[in-house]
PDB file of N, CA and C in Angstrom:
ATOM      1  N   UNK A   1      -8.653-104.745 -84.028  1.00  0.00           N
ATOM      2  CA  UNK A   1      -8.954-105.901 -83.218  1.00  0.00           C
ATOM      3  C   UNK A   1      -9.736-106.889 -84.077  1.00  0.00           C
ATOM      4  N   UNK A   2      -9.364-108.325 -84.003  1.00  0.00           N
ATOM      5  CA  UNK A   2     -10.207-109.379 -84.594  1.00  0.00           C
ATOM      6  C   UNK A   2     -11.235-110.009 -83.840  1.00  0.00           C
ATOM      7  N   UNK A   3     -12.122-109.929 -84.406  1.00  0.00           N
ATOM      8  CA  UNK A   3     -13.485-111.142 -83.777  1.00  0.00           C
ATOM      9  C   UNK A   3     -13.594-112.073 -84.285  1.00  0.00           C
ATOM     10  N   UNK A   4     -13.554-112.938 -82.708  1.00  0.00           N
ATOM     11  CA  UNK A   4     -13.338-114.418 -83.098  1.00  0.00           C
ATOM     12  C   UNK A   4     -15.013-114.783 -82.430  1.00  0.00           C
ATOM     13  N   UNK A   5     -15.148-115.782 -83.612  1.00  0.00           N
ATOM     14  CA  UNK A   5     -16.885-116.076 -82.653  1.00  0.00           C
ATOM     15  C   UNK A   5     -15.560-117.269 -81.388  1.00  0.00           C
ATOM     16  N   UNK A   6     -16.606-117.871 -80.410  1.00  0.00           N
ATOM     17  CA  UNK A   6     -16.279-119.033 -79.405  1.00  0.00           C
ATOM     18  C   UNK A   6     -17.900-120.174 -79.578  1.00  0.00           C
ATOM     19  N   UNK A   7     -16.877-120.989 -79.772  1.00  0.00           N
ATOM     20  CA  UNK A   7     -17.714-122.268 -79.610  1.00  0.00           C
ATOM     21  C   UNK A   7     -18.615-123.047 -78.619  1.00  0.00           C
ATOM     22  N   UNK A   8     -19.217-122.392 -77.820  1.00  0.00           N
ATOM     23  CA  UNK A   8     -19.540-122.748 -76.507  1.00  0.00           C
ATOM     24  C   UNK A   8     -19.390-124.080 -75.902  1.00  0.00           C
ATOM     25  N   UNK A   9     -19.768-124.450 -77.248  1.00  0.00           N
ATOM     26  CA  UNK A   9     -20.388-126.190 -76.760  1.00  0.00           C
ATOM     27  C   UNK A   9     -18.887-127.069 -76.536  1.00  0.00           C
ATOM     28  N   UNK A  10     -17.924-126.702 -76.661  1.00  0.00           N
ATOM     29  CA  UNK A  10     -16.852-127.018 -76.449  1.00  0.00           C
ATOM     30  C   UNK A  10     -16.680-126.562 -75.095  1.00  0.00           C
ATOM     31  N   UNK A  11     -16.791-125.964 -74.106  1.00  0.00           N
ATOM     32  CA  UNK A  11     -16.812-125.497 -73.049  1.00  0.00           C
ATOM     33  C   UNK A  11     -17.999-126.005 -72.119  1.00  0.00           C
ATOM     34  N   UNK A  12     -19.014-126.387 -72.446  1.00  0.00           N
ATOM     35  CA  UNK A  12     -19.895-126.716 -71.768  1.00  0.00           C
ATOM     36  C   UNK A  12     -20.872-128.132 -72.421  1.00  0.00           C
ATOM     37  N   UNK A  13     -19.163-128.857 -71.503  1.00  0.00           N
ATOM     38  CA  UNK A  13     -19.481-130.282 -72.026  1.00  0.00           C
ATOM     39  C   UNK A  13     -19.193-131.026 -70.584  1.00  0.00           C
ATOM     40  N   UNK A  14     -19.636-132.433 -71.002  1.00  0.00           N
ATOM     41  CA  UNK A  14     -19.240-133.249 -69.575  1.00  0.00           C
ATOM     42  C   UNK A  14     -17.991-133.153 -69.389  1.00  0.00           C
ATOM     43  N   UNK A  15     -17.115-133.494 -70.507  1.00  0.00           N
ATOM     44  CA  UNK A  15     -15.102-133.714 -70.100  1.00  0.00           C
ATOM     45  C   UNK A  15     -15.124-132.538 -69.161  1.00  0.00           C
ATOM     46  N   UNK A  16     -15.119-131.653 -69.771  1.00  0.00           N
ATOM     47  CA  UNK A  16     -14.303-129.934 -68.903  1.00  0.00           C
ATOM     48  C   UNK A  16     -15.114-129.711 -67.726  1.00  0.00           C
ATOM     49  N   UNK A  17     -16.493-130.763 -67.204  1.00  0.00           N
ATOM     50  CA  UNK A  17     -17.096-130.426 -66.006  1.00  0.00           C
ATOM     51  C   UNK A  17     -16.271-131.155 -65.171  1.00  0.00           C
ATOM     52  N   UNK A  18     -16.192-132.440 -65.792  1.00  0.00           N
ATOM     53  CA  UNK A  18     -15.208-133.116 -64.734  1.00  0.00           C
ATOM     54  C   UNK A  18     -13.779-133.074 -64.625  1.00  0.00           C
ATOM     55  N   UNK A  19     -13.094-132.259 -65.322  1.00  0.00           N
ATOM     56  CA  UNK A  19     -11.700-131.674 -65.250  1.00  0.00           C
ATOM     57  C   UNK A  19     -11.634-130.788 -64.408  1.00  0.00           C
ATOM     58  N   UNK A  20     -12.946-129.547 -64.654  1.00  0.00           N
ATOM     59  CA  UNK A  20     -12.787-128.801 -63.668  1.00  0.00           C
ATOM     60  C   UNK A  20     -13.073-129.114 -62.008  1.00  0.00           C
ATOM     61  N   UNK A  21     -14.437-130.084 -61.995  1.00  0.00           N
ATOM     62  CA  UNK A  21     -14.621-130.564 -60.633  1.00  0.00           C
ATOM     63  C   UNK A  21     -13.493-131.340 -60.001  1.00  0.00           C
ATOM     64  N   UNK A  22     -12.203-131.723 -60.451  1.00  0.00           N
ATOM     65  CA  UNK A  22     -11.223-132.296 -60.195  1.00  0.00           C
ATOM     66  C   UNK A  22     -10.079-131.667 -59.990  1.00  0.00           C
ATOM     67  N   UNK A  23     -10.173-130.050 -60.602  1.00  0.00           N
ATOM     68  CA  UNK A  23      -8.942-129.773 -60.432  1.00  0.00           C
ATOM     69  C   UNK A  23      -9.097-129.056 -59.293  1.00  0.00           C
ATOM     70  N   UNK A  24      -7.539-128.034 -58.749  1.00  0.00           N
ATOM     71  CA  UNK A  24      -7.379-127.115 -57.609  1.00  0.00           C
ATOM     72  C   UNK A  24      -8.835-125.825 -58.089  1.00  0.00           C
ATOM     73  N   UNK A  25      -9.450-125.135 -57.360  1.00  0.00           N
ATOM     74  CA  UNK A  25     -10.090-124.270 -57.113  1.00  0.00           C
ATOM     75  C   UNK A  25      -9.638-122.530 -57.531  1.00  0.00           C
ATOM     76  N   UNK A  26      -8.275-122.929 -57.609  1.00  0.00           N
ATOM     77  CA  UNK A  26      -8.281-121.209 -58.424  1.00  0.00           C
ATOM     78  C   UNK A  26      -8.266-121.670 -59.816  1.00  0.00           C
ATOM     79  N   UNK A  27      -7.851-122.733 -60.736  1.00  0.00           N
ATOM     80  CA  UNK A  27      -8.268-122.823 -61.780  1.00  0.00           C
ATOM     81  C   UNK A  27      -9.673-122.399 -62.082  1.00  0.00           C
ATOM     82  N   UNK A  28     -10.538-123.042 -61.794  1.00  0.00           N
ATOM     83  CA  UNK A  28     -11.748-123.247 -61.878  1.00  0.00           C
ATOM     84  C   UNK A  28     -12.535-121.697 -61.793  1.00  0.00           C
ATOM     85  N   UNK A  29     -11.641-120.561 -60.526  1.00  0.00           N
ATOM     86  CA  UNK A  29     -12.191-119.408 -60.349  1.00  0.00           C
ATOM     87  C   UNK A  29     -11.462-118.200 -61.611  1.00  0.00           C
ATOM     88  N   UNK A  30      -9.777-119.180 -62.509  1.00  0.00           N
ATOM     89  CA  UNK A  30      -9.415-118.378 -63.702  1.00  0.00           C
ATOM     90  C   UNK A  30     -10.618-118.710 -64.843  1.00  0.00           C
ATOM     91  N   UNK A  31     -11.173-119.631 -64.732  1.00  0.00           N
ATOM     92  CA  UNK A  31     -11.833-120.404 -65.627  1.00  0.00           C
ATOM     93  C   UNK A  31     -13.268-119.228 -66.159  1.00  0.00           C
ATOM     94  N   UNK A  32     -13.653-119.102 -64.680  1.00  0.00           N
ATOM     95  CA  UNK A  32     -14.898-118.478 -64.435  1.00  0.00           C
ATOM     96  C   UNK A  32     -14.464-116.742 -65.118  1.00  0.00           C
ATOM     97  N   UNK A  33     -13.573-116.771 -64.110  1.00  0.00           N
ATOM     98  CA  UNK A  33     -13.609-115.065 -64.677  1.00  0.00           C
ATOM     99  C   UNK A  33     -12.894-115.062 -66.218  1.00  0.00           C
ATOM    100  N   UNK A  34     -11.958-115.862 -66.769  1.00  0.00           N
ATOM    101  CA  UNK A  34     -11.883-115.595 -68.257  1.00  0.00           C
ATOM    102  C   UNK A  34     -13.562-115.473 -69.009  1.00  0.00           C
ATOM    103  N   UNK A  35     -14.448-116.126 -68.901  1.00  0.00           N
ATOM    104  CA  UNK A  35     -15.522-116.291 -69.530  1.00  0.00           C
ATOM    105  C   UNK A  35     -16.656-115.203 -69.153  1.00  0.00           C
ATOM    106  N   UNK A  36     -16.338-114.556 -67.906  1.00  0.00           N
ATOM    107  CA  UNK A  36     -17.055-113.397 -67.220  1.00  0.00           C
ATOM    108  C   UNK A  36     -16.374-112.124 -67.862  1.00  0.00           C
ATOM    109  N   UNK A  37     -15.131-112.061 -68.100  1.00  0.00           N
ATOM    110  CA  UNK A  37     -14.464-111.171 -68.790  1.00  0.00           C
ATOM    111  C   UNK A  37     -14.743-110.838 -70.002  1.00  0.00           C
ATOM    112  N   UNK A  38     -14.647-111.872 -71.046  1.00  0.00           N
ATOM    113  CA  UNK A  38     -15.116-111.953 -72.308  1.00  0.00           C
ATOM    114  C   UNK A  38     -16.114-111.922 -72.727  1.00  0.00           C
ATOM    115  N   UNK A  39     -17.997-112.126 -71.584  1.00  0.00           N
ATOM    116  CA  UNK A  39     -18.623-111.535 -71.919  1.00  0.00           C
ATOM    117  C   UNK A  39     -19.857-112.982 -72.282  1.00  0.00           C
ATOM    118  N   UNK A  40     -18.927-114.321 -71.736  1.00  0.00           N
ATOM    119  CA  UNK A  40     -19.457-115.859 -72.804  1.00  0.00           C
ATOM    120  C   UNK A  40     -19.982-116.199 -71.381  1.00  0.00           C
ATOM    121  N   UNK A  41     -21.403-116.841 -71.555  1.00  0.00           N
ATOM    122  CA  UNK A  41     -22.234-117.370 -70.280  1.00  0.00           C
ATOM    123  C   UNK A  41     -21.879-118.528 -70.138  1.00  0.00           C
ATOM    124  N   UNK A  42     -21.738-118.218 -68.554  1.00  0.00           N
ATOM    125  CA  UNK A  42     -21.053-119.210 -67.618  1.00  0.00           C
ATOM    126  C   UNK A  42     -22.406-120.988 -68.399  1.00  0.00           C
ATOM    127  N   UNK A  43     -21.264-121.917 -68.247  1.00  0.00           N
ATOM    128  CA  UNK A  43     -22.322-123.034 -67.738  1.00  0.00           C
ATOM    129  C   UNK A  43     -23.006-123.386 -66.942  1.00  0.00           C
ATOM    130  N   UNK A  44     -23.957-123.981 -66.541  1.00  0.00           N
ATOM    131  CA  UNK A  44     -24.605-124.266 -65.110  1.00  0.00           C
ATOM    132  C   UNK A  44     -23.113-125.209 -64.212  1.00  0.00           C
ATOM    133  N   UNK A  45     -21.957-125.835 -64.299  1.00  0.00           N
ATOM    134  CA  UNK A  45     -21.620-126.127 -63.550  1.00  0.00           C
ATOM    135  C   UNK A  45     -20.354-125.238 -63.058  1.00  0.00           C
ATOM    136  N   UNK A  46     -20.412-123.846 -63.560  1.00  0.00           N
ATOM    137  CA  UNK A  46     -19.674-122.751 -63.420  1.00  0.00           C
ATOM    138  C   UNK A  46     -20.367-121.679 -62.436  1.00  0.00           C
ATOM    139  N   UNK A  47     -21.488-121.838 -62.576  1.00  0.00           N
ATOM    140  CA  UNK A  47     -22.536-120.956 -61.867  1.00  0.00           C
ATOM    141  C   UNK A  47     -22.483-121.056 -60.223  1.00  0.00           C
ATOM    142  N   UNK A  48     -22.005-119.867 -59.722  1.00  0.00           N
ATOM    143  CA  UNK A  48     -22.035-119.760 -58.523  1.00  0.00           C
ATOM    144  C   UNK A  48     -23.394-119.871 -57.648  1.00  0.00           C
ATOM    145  N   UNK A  49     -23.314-120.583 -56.495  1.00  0.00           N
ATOM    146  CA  UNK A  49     -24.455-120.731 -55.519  1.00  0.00           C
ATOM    147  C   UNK A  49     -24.320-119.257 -54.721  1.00  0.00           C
ATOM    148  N   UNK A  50     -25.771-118.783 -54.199  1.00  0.00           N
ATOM    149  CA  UNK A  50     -25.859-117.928 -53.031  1.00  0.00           C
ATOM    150  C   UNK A  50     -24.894-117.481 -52.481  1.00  0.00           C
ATOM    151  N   UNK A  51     -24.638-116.370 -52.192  1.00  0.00           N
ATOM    152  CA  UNK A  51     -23.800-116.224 -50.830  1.00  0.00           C
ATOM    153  C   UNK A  51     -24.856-116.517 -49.722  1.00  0.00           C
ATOM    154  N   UNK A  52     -23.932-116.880 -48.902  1.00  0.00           N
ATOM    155  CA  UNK A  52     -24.609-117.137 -47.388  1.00  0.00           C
ATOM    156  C   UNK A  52     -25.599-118.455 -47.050  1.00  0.00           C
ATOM    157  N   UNK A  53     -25.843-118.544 -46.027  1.00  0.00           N
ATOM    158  CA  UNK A  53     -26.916-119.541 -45.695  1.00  0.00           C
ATOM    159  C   UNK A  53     -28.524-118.777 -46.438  1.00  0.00           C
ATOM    160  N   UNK A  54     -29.097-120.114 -46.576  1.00  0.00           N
ATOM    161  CA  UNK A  54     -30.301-119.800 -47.255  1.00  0.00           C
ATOM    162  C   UNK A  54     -31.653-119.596 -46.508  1.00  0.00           C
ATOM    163  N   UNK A  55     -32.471-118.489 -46.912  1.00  0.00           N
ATOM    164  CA  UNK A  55     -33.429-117.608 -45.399  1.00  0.00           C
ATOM    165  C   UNK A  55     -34.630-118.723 -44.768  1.00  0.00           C
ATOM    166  N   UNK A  56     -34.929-118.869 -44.133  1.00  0.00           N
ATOM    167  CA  UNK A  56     -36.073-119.913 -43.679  1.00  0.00           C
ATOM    168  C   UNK A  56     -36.783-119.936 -44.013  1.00  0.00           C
ATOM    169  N   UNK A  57     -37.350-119.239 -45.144  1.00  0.00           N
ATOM    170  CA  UNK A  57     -38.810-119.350 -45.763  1.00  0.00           C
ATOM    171  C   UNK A  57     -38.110-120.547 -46.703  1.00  0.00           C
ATOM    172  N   UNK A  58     -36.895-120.651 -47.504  1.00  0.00           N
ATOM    173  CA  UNK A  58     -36.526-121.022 -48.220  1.00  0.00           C
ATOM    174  C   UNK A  58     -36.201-122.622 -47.795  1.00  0.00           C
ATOM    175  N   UNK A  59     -35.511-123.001 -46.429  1.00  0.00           N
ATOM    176  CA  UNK A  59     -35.252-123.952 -45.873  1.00  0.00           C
ATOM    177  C   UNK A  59     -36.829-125.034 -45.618  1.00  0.00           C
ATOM    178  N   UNK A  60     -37.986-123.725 -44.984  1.00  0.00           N
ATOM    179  CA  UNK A  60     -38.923-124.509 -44.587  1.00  0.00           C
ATOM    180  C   UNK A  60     -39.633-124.775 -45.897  1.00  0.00           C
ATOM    181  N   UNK A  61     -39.658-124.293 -46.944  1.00  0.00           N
ATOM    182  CA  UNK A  61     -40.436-124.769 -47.998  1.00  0.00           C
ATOM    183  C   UNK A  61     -40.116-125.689 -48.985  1.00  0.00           C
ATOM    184  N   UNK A  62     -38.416-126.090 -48.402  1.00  0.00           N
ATOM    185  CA  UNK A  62     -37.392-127.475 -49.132  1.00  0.00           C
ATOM    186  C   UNK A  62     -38.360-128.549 -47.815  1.00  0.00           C
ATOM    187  N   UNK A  63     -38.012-128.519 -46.804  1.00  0.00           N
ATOM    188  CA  UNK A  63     -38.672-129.078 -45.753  1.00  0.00           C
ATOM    189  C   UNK A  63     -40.236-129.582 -46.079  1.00  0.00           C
ATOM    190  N   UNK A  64     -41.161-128.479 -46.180  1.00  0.00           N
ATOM    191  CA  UNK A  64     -42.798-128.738 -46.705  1.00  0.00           C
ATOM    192  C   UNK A  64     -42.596-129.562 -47.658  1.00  0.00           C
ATOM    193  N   UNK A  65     -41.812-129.476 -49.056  1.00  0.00           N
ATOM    194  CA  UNK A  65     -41.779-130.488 -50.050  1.00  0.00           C
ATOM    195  C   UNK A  65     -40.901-131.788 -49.965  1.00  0.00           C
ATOM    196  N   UNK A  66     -40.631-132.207 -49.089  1.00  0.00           N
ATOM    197  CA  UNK A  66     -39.975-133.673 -48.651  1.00  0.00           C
ATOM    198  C   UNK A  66     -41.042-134.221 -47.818  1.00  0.00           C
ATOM    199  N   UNK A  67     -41.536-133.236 -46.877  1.00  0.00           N
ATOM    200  CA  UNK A  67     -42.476-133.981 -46.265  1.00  0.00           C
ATOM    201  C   UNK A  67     -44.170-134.808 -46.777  1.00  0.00           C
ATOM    202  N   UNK A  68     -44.464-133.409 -47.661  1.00  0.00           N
ATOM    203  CA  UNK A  68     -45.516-134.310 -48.200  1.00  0.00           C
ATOM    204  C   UNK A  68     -47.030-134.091 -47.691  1.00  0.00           C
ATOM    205  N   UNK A  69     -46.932-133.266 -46.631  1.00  0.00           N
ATOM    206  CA  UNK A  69     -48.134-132.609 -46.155  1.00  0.00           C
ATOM    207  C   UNK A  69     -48.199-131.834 -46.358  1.00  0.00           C
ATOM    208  N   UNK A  70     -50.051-131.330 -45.752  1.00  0.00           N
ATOM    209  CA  UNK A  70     -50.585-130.563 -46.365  1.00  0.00           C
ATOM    210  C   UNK A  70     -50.437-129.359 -45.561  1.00  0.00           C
ATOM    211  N   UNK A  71     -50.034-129.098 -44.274  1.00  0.00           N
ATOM    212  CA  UNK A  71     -49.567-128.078 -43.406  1.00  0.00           C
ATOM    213  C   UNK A  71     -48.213-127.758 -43.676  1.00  0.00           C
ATOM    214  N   UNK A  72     -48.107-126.298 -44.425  1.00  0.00           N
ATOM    215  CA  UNK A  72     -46.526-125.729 -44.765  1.00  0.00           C
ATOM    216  C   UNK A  72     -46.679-124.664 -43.924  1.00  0.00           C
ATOM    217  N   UNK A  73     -45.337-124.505 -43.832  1.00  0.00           N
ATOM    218  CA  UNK A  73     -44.673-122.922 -43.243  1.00  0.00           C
ATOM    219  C   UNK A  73     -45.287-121.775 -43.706  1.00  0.00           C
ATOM    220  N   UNK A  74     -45.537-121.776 -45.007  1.00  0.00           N
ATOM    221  CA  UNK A  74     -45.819-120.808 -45.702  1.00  0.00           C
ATOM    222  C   UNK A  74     -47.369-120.398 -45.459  1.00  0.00           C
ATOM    223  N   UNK A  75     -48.218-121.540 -45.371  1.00  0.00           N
ATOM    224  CA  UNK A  75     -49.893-121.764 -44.724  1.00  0.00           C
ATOM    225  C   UNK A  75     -49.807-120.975 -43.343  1.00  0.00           C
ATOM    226  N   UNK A  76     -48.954-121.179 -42.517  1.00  0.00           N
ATOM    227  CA  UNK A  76     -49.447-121.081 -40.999  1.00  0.00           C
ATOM    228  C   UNK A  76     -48.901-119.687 -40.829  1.00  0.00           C
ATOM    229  N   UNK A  77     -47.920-119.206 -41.730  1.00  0.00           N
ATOM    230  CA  UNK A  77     -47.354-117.853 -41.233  1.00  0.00           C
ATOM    231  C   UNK A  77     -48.164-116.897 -42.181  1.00  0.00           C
ATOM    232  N   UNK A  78     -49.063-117.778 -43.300  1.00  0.00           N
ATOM    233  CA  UNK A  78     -50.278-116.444 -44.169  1.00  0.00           C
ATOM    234  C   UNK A  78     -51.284-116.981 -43.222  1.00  0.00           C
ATOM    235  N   UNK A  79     -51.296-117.817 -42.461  1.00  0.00           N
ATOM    236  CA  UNK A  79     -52.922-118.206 -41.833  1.00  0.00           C
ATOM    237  C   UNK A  79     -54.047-118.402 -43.004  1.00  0.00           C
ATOM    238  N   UNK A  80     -53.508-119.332 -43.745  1.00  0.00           N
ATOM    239  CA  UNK A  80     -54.543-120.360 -45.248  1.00  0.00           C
ATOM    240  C   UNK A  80     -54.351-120.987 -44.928  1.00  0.00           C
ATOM    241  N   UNK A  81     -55.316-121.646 -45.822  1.00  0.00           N
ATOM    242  CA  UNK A  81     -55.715-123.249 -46.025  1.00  0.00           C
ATOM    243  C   UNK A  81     -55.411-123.861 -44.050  1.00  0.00           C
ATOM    244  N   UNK A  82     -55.387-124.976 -43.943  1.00  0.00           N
ATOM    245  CA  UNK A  82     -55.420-125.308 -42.321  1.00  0.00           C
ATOM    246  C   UNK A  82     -55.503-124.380 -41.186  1.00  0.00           C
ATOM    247  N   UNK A  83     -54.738-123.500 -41.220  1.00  0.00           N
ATOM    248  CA  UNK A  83     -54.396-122.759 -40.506  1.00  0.00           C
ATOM    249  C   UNK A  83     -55.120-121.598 -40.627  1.00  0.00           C
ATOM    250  N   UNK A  84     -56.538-120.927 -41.536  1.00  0.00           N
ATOM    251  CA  UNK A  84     -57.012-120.683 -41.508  1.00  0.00           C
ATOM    252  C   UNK A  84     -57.912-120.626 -40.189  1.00  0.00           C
ATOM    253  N   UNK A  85     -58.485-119.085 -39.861  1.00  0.00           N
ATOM    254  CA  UNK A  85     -59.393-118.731 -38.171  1.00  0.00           C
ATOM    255  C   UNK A  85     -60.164-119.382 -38.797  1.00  0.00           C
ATOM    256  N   UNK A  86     -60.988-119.848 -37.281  1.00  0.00           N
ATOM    257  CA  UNK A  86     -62.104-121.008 -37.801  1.00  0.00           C
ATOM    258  C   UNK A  86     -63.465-119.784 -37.376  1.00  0.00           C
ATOM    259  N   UNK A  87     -64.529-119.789 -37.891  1.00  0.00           N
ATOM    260  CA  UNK A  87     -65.797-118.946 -37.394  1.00  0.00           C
ATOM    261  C   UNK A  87     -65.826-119.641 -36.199  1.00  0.00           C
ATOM    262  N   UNK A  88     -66.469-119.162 -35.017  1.00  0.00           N
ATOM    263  CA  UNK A  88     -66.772-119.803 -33.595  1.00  0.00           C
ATOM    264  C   UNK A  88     -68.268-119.560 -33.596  1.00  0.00           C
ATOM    265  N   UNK A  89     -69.208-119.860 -34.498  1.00  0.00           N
ATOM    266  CA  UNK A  89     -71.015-119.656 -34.721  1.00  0.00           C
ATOM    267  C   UNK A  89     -71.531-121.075 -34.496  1.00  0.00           C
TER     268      UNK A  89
END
């Protein structure tokens, strides 16, 4: 068997992002698994998202950072900072 090095940077360029974002969808999934096969890391615009919807800690803490305040999801369900028991003395 011969070893061939691969050029990456030829693969993980703008042209072939937007060839692939343009073409049909099983290309794109031969695309993926030739390079999963062979062992060569995917590009970031090859890189699969999550399965599934994303968990609510995750939603409310995209949410806390758009909003901009100082009361998060994450505060009131550890009971910090605001949401912290107050002494009653």
């Amino acid at each position: 068997m011969t070893i061939a090095t691969v050029d990456t940077s030829r693969i993980d360029n703008k042209r072939v992002a937007e060839y692939l974002a343009s073409t049909d969808r099983r290309v794109t999934i031969g695309v993926r698994f030739t390079l999963e096969a062979l062992g060569i890391q995917l590009p970031n615009f090859l890189q699969r998202k999550p399965a599934g919807r994303p968990g609510r800690a995750a939603l409310m803490a995209a949410a806390d950072k758009d909003s901009g305040t100082i009361y998060s999801y994450r505060d009131e369900k550890l009971r910090i900072g605001a949401f912290a028991p107050k002494s009653t003395r």
